[in-house]
PDB file of N, CA and C in Angstrom:
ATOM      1  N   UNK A   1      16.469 -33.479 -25.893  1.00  0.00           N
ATOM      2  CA  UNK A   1      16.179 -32.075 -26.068  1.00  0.00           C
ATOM      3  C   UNK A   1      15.354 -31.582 -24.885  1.00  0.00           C
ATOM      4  N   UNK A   2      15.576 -30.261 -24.481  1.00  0.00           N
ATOM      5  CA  UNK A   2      14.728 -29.930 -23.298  1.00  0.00           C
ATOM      6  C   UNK A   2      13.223 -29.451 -23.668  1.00  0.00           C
ATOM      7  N   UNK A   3      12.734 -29.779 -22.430  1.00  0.00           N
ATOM      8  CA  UNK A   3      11.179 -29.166 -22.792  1.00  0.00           C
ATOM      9  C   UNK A   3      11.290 -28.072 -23.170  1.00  0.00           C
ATOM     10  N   UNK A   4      10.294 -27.488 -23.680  1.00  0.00           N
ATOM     11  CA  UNK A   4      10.225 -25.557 -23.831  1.00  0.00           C
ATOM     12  C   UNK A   4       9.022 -25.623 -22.922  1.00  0.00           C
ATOM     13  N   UNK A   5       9.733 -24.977 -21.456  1.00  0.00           N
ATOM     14  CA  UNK A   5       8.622 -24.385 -20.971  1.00  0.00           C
ATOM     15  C   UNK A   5       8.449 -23.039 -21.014  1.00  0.00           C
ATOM     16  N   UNK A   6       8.413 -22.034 -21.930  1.00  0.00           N
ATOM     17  CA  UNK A   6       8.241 -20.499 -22.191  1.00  0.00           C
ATOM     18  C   UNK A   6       6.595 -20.842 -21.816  1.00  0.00           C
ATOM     19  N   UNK A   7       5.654 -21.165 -22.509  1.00  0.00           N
ATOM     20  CA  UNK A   7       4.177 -21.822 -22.099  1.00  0.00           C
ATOM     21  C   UNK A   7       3.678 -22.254 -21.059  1.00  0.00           C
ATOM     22  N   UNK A   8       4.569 -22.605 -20.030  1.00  0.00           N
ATOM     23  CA  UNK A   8       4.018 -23.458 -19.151  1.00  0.00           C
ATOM     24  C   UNK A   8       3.812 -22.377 -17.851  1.00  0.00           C
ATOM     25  N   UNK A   9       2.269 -23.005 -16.910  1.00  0.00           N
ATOM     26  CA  UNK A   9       1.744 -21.953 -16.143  1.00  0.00           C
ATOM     27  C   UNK A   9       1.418 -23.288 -15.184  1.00  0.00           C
ATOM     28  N   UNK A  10       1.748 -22.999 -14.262  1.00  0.00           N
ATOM     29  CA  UNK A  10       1.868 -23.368 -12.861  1.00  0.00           C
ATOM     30  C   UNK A  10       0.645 -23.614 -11.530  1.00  0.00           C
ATOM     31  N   UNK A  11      -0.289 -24.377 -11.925  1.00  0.00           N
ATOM     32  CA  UNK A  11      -1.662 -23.849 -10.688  1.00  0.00           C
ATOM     33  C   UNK A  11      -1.379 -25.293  -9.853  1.00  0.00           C
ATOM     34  N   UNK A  12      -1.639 -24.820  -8.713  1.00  0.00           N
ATOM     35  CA  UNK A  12      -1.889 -25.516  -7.274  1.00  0.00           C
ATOM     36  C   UNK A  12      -0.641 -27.169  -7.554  1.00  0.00           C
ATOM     37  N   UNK A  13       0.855 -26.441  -7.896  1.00  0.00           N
ATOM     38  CA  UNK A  13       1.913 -27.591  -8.614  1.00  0.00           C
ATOM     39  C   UNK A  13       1.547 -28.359  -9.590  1.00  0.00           C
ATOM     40  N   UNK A  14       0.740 -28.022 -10.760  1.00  0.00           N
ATOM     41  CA  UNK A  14       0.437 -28.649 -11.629  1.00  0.00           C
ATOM     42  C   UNK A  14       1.137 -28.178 -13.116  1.00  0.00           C
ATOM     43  N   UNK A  15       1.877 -28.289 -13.796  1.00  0.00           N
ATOM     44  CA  UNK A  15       1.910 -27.655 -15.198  1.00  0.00           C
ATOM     45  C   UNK A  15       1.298 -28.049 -15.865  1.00  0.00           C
ATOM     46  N   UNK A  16       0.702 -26.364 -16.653  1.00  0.00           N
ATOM     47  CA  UNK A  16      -0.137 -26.591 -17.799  1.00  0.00           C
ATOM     48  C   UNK A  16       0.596 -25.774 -19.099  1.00  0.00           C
ATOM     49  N   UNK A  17       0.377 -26.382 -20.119  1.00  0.00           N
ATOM     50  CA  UNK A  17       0.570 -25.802 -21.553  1.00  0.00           C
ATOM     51  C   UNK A  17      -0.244 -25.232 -21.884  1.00  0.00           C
ATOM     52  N   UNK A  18       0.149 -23.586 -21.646  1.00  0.00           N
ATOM     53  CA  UNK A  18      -0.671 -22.482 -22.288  1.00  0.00           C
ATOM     54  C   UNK A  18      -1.429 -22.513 -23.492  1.00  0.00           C
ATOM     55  N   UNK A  19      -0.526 -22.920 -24.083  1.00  0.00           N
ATOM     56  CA  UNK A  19      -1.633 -23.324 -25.835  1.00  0.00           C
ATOM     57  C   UNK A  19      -2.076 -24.123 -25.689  1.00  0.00           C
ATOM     58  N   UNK A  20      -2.299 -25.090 -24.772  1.00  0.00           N
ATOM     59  CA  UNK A  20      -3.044 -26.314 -25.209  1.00  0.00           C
ATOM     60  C   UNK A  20      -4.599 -25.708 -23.882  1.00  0.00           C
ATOM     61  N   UNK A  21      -4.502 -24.959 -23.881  1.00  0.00           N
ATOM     62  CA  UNK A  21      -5.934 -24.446 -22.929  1.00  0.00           C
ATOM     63  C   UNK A  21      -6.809 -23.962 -23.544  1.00  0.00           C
ATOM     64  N   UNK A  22      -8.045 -24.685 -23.593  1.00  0.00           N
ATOM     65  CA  UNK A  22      -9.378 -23.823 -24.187  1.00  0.00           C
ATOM     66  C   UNK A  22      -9.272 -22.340 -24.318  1.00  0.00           C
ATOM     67  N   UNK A  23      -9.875 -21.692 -25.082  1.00  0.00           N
ATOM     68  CA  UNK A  23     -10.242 -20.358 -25.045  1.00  0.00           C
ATOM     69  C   UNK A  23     -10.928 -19.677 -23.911  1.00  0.00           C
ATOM     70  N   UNK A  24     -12.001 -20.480 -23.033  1.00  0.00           N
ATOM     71  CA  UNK A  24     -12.001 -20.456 -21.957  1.00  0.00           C
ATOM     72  C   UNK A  24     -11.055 -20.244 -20.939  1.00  0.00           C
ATOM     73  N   UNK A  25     -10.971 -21.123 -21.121  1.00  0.00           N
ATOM     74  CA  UNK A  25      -9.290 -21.291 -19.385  1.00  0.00           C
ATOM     75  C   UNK A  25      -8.801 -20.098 -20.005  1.00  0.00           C
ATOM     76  N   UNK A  26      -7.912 -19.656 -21.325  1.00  0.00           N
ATOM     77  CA  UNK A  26      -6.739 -19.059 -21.166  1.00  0.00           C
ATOM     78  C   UNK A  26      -7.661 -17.419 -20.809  1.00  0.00           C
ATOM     79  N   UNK A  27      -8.903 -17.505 -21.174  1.00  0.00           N
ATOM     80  CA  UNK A  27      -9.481 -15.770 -20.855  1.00  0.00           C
ATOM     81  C   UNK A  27      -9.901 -15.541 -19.293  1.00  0.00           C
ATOM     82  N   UNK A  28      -9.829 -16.858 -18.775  1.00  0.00           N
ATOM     83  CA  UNK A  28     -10.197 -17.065 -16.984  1.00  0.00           C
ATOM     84  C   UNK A  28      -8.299 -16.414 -16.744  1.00  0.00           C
ATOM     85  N   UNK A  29      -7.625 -17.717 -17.031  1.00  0.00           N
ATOM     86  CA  UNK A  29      -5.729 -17.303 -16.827  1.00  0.00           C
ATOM     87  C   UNK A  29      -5.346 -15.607 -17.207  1.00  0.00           C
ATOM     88  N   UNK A  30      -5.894 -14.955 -18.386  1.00  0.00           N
ATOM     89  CA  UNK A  30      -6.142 -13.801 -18.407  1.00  0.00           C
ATOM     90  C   UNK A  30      -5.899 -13.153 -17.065  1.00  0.00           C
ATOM     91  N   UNK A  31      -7.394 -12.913 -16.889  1.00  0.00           N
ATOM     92  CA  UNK A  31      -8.295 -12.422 -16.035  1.00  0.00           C
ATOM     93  C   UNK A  31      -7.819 -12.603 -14.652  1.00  0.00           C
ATOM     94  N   UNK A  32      -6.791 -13.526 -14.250  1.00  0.00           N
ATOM     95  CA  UNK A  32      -6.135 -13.841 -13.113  1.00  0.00           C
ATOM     96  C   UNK A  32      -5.126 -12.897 -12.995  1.00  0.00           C
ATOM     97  N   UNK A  33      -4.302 -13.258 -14.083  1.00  0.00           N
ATOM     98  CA  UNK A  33      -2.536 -12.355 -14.232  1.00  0.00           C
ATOM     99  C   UNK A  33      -3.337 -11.104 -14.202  1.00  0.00           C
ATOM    100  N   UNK A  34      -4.479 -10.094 -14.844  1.00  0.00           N
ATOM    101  CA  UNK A  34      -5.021  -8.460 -14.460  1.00  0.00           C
ATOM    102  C   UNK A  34      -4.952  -8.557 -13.211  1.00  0.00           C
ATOM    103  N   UNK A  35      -5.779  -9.974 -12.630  1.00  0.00           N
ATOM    104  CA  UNK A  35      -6.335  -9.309 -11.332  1.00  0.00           C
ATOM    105  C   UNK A  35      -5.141  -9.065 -10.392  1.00  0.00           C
ATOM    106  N   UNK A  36      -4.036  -9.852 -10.192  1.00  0.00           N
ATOM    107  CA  UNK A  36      -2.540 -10.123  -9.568  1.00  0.00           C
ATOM    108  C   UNK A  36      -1.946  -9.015  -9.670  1.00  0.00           C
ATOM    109  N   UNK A  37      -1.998  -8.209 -11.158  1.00  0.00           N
ATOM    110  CA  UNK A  37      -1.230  -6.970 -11.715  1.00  0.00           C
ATOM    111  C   UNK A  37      -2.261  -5.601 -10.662  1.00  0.00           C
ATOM    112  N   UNK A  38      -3.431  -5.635 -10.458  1.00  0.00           N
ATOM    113  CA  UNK A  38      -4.050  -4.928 -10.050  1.00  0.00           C
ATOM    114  C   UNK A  38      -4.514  -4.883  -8.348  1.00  0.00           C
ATOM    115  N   UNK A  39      -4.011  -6.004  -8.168  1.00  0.00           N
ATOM    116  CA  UNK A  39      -4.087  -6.045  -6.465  1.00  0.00           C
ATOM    117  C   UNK A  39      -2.752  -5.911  -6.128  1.00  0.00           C
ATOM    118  N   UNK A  40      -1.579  -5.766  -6.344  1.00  0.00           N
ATOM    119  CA  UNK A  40      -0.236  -5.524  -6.517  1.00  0.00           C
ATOM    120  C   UNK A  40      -0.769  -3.911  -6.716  1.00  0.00           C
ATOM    121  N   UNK A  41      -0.799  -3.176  -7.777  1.00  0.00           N
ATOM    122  CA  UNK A  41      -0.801  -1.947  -7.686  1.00  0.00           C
ATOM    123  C   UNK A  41      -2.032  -1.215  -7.056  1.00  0.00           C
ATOM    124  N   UNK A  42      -2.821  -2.063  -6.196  1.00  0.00           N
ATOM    125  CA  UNK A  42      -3.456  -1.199  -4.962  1.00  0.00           C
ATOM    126  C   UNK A  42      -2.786  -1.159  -3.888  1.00  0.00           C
ATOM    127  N   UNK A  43      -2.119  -2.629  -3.198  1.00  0.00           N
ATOM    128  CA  UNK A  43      -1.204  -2.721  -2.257  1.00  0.00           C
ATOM    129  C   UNK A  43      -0.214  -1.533  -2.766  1.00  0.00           C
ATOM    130  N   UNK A  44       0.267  -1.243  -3.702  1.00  0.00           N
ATOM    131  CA  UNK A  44       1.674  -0.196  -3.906  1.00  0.00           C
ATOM    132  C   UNK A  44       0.927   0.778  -3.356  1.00  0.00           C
ATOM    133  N   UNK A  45      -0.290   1.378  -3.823  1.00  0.00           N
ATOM    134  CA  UNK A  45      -1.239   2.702  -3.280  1.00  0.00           C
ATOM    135  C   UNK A  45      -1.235   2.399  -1.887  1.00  0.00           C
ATOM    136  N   UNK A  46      -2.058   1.552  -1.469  1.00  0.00           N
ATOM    137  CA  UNK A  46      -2.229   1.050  -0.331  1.00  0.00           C
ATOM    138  C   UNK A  46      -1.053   1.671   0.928  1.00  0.00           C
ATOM    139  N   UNK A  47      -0.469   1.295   0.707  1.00  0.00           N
ATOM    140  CA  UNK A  47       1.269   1.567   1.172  1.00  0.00           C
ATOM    141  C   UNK A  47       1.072   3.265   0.968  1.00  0.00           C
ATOM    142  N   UNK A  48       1.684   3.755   0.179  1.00  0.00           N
ATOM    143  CA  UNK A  48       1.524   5.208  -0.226  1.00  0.00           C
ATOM    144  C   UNK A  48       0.614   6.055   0.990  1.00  0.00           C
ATOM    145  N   UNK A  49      -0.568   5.679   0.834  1.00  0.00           N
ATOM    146  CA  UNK A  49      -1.566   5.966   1.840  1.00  0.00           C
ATOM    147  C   UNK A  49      -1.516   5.752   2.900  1.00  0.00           C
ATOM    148  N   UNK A  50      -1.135   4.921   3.605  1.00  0.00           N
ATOM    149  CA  UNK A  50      -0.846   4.782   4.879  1.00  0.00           C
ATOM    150  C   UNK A  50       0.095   5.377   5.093  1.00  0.00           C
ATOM    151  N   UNK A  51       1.285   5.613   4.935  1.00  0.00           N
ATOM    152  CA  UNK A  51       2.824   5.955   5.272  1.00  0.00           C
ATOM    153  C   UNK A  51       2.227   7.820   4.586  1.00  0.00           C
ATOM    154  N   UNK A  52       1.046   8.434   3.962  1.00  0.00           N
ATOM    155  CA  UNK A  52       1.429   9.451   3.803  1.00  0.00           C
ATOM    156  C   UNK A  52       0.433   9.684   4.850  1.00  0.00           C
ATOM    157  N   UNK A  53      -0.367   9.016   5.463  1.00  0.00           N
ATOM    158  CA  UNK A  53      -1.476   9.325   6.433  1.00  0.00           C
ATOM    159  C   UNK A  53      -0.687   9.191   7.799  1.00  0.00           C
ATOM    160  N   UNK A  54       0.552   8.269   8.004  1.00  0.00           N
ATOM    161  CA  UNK A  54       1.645   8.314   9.184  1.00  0.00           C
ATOM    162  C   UNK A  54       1.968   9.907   9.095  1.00  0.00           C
ATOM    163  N   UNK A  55       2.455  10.521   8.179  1.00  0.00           N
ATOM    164  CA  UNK A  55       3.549  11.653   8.066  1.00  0.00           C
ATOM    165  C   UNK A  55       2.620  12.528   8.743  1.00  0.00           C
ATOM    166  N   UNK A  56       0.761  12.628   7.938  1.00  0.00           N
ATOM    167  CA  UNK A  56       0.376  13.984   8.358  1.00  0.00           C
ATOM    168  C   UNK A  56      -0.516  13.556  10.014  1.00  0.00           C
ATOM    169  N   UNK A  57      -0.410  12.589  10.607  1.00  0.00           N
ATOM    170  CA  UNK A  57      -0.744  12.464  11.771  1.00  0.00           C
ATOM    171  C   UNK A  57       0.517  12.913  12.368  1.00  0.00           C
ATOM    172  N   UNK A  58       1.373  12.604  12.469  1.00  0.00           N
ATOM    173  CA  UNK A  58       2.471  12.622  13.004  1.00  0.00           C
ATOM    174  C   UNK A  58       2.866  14.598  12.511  1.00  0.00           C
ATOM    175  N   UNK A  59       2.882  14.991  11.289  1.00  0.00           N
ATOM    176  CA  UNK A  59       2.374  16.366  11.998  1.00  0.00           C
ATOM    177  C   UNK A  59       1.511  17.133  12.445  1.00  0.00           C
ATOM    178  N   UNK A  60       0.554  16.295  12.323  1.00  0.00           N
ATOM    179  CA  UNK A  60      -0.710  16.951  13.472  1.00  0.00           C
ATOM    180  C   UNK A  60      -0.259  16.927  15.029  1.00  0.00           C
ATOM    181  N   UNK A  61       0.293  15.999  15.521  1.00  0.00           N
ATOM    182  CA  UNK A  61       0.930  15.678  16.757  1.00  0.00           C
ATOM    183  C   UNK A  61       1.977  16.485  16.908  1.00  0.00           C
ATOM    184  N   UNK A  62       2.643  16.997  16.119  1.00  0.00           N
ATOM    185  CA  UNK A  62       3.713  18.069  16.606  1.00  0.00           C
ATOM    186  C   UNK A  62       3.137  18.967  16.718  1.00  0.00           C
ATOM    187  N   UNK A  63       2.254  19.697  16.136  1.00  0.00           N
ATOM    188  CA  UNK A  63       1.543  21.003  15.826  1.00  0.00           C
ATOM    189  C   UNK A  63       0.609  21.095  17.422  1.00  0.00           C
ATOM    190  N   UNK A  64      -0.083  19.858  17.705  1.00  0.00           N
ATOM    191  CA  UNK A  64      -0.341  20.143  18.759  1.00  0.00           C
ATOM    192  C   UNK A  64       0.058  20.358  19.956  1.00  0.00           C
ATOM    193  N   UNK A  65       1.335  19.696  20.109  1.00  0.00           N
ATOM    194  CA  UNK A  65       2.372  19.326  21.181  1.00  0.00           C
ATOM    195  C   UNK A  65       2.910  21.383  20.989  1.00  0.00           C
ATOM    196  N   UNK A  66       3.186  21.777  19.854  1.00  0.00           N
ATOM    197  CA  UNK A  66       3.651  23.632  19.981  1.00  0.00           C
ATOM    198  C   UNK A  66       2.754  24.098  19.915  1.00  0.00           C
ATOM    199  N   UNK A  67       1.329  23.931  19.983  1.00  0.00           N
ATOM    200  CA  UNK A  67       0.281  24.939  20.368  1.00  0.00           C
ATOM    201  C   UNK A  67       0.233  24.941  21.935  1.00  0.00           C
ATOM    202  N   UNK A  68       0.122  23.599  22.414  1.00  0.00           N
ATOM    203  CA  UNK A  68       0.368  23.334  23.974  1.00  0.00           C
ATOM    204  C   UNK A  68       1.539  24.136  24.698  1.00  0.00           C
ATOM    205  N   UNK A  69       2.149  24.216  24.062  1.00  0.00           N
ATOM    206  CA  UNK A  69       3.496  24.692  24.609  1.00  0.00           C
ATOM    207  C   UNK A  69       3.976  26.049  24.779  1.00  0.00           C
ATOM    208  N   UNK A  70       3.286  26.974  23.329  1.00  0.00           N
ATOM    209  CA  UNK A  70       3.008  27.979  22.982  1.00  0.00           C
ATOM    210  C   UNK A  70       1.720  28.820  24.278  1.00  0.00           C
ATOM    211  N   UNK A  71       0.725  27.521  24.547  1.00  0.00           N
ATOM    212  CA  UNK A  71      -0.216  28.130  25.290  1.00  0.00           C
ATOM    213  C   UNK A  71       0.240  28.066  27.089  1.00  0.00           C
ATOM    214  N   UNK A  72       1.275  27.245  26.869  1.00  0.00           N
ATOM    215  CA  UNK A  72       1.620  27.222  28.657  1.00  0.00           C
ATOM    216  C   UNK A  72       2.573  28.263  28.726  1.00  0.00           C
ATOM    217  N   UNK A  73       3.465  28.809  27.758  1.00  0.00           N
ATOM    218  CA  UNK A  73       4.300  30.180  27.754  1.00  0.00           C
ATOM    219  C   UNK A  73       3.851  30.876  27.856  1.00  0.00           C
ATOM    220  N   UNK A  74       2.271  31.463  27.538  1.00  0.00           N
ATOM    221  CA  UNK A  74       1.796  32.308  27.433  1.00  0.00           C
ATOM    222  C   UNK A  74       0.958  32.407  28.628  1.00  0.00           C
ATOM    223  N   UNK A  75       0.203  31.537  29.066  1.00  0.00           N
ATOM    224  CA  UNK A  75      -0.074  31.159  30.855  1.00  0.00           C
ATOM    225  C   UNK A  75       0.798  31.700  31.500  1.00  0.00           C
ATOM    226  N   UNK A  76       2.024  31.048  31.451  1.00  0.00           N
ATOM    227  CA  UNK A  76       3.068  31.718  32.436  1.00  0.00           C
ATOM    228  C   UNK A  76       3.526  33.114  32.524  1.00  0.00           C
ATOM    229  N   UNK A  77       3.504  33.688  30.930  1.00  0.00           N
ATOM    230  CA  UNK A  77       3.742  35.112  30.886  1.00  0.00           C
ATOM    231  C   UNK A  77       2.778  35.914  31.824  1.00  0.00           C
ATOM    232  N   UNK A  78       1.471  35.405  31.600  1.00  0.00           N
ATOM    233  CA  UNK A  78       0.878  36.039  32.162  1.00  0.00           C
ATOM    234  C   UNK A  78       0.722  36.215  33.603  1.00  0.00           C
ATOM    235  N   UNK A  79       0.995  35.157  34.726  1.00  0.00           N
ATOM    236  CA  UNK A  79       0.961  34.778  35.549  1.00  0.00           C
ATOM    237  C   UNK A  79       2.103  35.691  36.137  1.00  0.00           C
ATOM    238  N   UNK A  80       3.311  35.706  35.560  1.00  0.00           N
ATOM    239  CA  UNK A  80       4.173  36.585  36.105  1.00  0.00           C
ATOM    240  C   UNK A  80       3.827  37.920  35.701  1.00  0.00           C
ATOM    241  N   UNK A  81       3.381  38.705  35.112  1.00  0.00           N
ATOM    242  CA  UNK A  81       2.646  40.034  34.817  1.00  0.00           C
ATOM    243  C   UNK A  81       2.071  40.586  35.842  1.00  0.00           C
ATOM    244  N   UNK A  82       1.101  39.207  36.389  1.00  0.00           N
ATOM    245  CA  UNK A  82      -0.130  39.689  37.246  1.00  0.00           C
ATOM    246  C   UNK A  82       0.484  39.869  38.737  1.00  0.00           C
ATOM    247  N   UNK A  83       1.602  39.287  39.004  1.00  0.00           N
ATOM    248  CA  UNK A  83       2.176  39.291  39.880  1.00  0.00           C
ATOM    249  C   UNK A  83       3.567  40.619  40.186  1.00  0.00           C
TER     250      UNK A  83
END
């Protein structure tokens, strides 16, 4: 008959039987799988934030690149005016 490993948890290649772990261990094993679930969904933020902090640099850089551009048209307008 095969093992049932539905229980079995995996540290540094070792299997352990979930039920057979102190009340201890399994509220430490807890406390691991939150922390995994919760550094996973900062990295997802994490990500988010950067790539939305790419977009608005990257339109700050256009905006400046047509103010520049806007201000050398307008240099030049003038330049030919005065002339």
């Amino acid at each position: 008959m095969a093992k049932d490993t539905k229980n079995a948890i995996f540290i540094d290649n070792v299997e352990y039987d979930h039920d057979s772990l102190s009340d201890e261990q399994k509220v430490l094993f807890s406390h691991c799988l939150d922390l995994d679930r919760k550094i996973s969904s900062a990295q997802f933020n994490l990500d988010q934030l950067r790539i939305g902090k790419d977009a608005f640099f990257g339109m700050l850089k256009n905006s400046l690149i047509a103010s520049k551009a806007i201000a050398e048209a307008n240099q030049a307008e003038e330049v030919e005016t005065v002339q």
